[in-house]
Protein backbone atom coordinates (compact mmCIF):
# COMPACT_ATOMS: atom_id res chain seq x y z
CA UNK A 1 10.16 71.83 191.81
CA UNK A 2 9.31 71.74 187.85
CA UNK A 3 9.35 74.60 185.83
CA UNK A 4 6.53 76.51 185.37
CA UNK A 5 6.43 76.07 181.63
CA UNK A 6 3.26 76.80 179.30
CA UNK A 7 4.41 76.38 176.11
CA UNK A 8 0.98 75.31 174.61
CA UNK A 9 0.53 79.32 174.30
CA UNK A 10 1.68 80.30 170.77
CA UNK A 11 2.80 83.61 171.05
CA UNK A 12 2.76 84.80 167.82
CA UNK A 13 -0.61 84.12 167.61
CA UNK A 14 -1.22 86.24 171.27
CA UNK A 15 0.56 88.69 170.07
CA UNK A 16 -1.74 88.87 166.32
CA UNK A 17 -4.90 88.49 168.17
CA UNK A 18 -3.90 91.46 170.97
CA UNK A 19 -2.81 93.42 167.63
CA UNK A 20 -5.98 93.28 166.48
CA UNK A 21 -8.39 93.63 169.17
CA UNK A 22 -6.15 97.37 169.64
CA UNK A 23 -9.18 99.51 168.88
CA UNK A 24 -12.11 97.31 170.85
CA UNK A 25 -10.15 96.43 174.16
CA UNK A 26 -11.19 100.01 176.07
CA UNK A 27 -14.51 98.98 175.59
CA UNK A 28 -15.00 94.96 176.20
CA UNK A 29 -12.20 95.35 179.28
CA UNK A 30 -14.71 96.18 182.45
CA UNK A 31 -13.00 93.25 184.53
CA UNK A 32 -9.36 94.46 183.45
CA UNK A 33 -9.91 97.87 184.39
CA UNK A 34 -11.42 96.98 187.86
CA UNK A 35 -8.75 94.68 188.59
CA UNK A 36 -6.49 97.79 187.50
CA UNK A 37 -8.16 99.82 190.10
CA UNK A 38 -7.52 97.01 192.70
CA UNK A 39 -4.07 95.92 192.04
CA UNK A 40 -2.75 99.92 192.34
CA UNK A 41 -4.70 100.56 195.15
CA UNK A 42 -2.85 97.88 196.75
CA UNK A 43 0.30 100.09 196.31
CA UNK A 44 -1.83 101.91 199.62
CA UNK A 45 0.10 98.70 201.41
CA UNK A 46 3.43 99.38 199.97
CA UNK A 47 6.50 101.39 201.70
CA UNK A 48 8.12 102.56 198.58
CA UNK A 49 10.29 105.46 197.32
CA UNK A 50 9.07 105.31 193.06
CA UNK A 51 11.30 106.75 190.58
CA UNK A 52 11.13 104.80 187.93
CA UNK A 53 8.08 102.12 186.88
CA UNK A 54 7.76 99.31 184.23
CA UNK A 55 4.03 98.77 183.28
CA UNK A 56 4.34 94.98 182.31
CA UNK A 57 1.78 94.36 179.52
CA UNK A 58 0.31 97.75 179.54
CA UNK A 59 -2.19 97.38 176.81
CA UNK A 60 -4.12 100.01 175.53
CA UNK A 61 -2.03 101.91 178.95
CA UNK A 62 -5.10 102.31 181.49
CA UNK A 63 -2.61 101.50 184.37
CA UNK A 64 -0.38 103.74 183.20
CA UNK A 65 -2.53 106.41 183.24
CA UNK A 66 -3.75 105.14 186.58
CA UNK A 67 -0.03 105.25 188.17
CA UNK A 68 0.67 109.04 186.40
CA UNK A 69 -2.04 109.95 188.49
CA UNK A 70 -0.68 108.56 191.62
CA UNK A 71 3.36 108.83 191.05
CA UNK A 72 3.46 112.22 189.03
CA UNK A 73 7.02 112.67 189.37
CA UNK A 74 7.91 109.30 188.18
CA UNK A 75 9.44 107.69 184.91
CA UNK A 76 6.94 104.78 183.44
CA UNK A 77 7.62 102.89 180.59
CA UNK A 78 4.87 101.31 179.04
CA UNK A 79 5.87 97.85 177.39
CA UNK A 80 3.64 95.26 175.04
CA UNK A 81 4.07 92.58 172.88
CA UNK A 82 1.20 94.14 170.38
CA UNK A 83 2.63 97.42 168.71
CA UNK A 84 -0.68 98.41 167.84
CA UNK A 85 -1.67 98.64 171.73
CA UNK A 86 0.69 100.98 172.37
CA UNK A 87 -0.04 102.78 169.75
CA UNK A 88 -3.62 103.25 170.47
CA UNK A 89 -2.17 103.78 174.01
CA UNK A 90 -0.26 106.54 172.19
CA UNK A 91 -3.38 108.33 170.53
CA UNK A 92 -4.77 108.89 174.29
CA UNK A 93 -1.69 110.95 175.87
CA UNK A 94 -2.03 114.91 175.77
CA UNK A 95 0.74 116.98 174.18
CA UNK A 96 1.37 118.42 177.57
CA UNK A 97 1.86 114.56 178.70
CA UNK A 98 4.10 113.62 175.43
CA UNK A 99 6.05 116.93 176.10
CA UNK A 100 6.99 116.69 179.49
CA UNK A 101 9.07 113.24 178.28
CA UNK A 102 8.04 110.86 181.63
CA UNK A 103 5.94 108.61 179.17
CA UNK A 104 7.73 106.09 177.36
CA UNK A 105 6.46 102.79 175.16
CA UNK A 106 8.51 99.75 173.99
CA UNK A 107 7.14 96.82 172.33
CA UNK A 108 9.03 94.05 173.68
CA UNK A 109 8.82 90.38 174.87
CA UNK A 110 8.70 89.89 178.86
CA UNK A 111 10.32 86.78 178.37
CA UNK A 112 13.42 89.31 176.23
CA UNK A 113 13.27 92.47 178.32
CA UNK A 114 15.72 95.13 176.66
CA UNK A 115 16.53 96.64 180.09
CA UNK A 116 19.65 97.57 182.30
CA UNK A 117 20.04 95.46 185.66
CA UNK A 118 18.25 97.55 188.28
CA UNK A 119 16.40 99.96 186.30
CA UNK A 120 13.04 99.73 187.93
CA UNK A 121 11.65 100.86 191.42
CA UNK A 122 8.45 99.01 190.38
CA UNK A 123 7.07 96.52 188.08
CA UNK A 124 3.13 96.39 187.88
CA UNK A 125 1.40 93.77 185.26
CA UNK A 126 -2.33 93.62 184.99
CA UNK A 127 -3.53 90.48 182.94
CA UNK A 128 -0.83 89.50 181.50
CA UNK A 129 1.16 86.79 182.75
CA UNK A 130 -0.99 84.61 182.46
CA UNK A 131 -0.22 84.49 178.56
CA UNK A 132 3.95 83.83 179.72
CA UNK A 133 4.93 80.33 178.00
CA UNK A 134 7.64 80.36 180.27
CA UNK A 135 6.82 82.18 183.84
CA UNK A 136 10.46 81.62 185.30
CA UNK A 137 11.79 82.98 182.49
CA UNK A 138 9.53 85.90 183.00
CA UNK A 139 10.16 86.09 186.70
CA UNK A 140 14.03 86.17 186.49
CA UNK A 141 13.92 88.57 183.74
CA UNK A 142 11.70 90.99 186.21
CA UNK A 143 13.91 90.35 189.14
CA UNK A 144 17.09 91.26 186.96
CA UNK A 145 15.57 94.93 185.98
CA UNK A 146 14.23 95.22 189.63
CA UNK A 147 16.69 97.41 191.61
CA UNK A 148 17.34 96.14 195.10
CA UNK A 149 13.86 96.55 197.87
CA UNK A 150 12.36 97.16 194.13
CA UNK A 151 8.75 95.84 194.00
CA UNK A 152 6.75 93.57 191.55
CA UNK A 153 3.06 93.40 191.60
CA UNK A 154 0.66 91.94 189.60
CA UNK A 155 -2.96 89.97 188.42
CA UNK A 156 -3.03 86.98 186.56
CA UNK A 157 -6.09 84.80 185.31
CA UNK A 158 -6.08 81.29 187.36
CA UNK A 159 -7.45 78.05 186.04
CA UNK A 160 -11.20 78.35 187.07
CA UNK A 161 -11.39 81.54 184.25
CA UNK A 162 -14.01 80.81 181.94
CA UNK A 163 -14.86 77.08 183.80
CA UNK A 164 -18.33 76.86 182.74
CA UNK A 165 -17.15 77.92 178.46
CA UNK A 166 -14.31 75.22 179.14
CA UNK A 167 -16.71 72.62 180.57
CA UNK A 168 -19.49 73.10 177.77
CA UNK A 169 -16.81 73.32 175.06
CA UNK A 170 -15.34 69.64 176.88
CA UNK A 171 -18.79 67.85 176.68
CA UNK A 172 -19.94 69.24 172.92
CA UNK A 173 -15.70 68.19 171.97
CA UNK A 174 -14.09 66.38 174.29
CA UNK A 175 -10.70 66.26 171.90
CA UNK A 176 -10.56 69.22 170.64
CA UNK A 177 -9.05 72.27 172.79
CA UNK A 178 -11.32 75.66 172.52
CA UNK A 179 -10.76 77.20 175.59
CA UNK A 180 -7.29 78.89 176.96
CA UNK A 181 -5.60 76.82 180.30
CA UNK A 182 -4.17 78.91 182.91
CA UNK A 183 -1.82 77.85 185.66
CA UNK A 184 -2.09 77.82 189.24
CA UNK A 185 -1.80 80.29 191.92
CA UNK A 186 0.51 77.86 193.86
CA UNK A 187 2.73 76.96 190.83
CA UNK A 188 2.85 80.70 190.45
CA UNK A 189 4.28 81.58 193.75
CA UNK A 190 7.00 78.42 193.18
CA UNK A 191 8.07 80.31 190.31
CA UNK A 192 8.39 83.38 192.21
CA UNK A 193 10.49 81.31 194.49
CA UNK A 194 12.49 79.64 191.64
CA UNK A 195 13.46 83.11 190.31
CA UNK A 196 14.73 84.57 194.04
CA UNK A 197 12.15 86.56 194.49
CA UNK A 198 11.99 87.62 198.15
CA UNK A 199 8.62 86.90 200.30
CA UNK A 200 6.30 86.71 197.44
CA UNK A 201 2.66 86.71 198.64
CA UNK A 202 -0.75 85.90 196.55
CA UNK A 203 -4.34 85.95 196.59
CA UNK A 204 -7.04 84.99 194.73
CA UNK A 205 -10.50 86.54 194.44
CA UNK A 206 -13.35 85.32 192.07
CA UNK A 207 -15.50 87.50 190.13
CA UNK A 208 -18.41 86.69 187.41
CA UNK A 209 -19.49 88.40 184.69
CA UNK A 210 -22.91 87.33 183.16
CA UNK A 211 -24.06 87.36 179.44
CA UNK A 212 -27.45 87.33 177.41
CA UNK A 213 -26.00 84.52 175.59
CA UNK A 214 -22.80 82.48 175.35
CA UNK A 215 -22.02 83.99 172.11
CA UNK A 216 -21.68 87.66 173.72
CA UNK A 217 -19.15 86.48 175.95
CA UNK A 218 -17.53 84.56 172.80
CA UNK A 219 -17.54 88.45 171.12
CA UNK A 220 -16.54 90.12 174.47
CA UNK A 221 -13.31 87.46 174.16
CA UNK A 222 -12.65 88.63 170.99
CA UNK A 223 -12.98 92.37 171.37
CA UNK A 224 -10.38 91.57 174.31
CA UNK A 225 -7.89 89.86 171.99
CA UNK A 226 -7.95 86.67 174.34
CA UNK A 227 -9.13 84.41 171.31
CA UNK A 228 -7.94 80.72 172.78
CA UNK A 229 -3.94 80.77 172.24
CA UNK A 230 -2.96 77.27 172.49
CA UNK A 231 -0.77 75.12 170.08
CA UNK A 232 -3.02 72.22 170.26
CA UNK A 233 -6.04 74.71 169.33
CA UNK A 234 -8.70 73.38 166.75
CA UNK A 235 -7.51 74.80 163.65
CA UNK A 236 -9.72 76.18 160.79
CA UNK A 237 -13.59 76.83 160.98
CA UNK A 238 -15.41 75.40 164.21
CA UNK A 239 -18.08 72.97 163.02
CA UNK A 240 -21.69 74.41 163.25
CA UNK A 241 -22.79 70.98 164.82
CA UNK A 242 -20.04 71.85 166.94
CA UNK A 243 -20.99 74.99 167.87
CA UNK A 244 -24.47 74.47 168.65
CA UNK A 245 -23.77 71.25 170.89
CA UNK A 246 -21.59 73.91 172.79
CA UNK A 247 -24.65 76.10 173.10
CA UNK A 248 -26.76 73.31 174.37
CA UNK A 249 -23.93 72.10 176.93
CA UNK A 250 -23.67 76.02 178.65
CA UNK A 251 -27.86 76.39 179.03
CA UNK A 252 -27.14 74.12 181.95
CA UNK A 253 -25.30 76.94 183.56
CA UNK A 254 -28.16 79.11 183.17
CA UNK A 255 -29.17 81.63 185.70
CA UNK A 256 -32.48 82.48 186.87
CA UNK A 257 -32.34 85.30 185.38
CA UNK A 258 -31.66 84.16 182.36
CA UNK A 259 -28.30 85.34 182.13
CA UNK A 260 -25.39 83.10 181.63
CA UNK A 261 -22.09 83.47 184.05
CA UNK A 262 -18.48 83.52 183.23
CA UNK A 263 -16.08 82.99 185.81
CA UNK A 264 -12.90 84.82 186.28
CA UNK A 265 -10.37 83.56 188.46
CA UNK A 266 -8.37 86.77 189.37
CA UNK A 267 -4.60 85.78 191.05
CA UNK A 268 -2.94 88.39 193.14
CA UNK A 269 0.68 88.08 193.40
CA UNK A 270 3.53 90.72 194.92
CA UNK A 271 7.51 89.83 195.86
CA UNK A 272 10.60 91.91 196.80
CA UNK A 273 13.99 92.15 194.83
CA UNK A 274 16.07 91.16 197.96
CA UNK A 275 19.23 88.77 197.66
CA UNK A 276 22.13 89.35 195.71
CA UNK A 277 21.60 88.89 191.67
CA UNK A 278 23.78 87.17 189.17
CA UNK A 279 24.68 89.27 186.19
CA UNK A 280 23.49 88.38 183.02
CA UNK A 281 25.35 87.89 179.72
CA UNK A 282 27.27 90.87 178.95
CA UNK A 283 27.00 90.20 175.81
CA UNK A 284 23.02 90.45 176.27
CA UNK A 285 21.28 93.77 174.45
CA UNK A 286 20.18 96.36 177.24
CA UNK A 287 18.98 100.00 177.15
CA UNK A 288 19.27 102.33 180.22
CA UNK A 289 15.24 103.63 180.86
CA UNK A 290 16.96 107.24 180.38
CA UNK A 291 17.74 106.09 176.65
CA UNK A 292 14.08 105.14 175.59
CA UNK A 293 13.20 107.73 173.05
CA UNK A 294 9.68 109.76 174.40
CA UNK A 295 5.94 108.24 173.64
């Protein structure tokens, strides 16, 4: 099986556009949060003893806060590649929640994750991997922090997210690239495999979101920091010609109503750290969770 490389996402860019879309997200994120609600409540399922939890792209930290709730007693780090999500993730804890020192944030890479082998109970990531330019990279790194019978769960955007803006951005520019590309649910769970992760299960569940116009969902994308990501993104200033050909190309998805729909293709995924791991580099930089300094 190939690698499950997507190295058209640049991630500096990602990580610039997530920076600044910091103060917006809460508000444009009505699918993230309700896939939030959905991939913890699947935790329901799960037979597990949680001391210690990685939040895997924790944002502006709504799962965290959702998994405080619901493991009280546990450790949770919170870890981002854009520093100014956790800190806006920062301005929302209490001083009762900063004091009692279970709240941590590190802005890290999951592709470079600055943790001990087995350090985790549970890894949770909500809408993130998808944005991984290398997802058995990402996998083995998760596995390696997982202790053993330690659990990662997660959502991911699938390939049908945002068909129609993808197919009306094809006909109005059929060589240009405006739209991000996401990768399967089946290349995902080979990746899983790839990586030794035990009995990896996934699902996939479509919602849709509809507009007033295509430009709202344009802004909603923006407020979200998913601007398109891609190397072989058009650079500079879309054309207006451009633009409005775009326009013209989604009024065939029109609704009734006159609203226009965006598909979301929303990927379920959990697996098991089972089988024996090889240690990494020793050499390799790693911090024990009990040496993260406090939120």
């Amino acid at each position: 099986m190939d690698s499950a490389k997507t190295s058209h996402i640049n991630i500096n860019w990602m990580r610039q556009s997530f920076d600044k879309a910091a103060a917006s997200y809460d508000e444009a994120s009505v699918l993230q949060k309700e896939m939030a609600r959905r991939l913890v409540s699947r935790l329901d399922w799960m037979n597990l003893d949680v001391k210690r939890i990685l939040d895997l792209g924790s944002g502006t930290g709504y799962v965290s806060q959702l998994l405080r709730a619901r493991y009280p007693k546990a450790q949770i780090i919170s870890l981002d590649i854009a520093p100014n999500m956790l800190t806006y993730a920062r301005s929302k804890q209490s001083f009762w929640q900063s004091l009692k020192g279970k709240n941590h944030a590190v802005c890290a890479d999951v592709h470079q994750l600055p943790f001990a082998e087995d350090s985790f109970d549970l890894v949770i990531s909500n809408a993130m991997l998808q944005w991984s330019t290398d997802l058995d990279l990402a996998f083995q790194n998760i596995r390696h922090v997982l202790r053993p019978e330690g659990l990662l769960t997660f959502t991911s955007f699938g390939p049908d997210t945002l068909k129609e803006l993808r197919a009306a951005w094809a006909e109005a520019d059929p060589q240009g690239s405006h739209v991000n590309t996401f990768i399967d649910m089946h290349d995902v769970g080979d990746a899983m495999v790839r990586s030794g992760l035990g009995n990896p299960v996934l699902d996939v569940e479509n919602f849709t979101l509809t507009y007033d116009s295509p430009q709202a969902l344009m802004r909603d994308l923006k407020a979200l920091g998913a601007r398109h990501a891609n190397d072989e993104r058009a650079h500079g200033l879309t054309g207006k010609s451009r633009m409005k050909a775009m326009l013209q190309a989604y009024e065939s998805f029109k609704m009734n109503d006159g609203k226009y729909p965006a598909t979301y293709e929303v990927v379920y995924g959990h697996a098991w750290c089972f089988e024996m791991k090889a240690k990494k580099n020793p050499m390799a930089f790693e911090i024990a969770p009990d040496q993260i300094g406090r939120l």
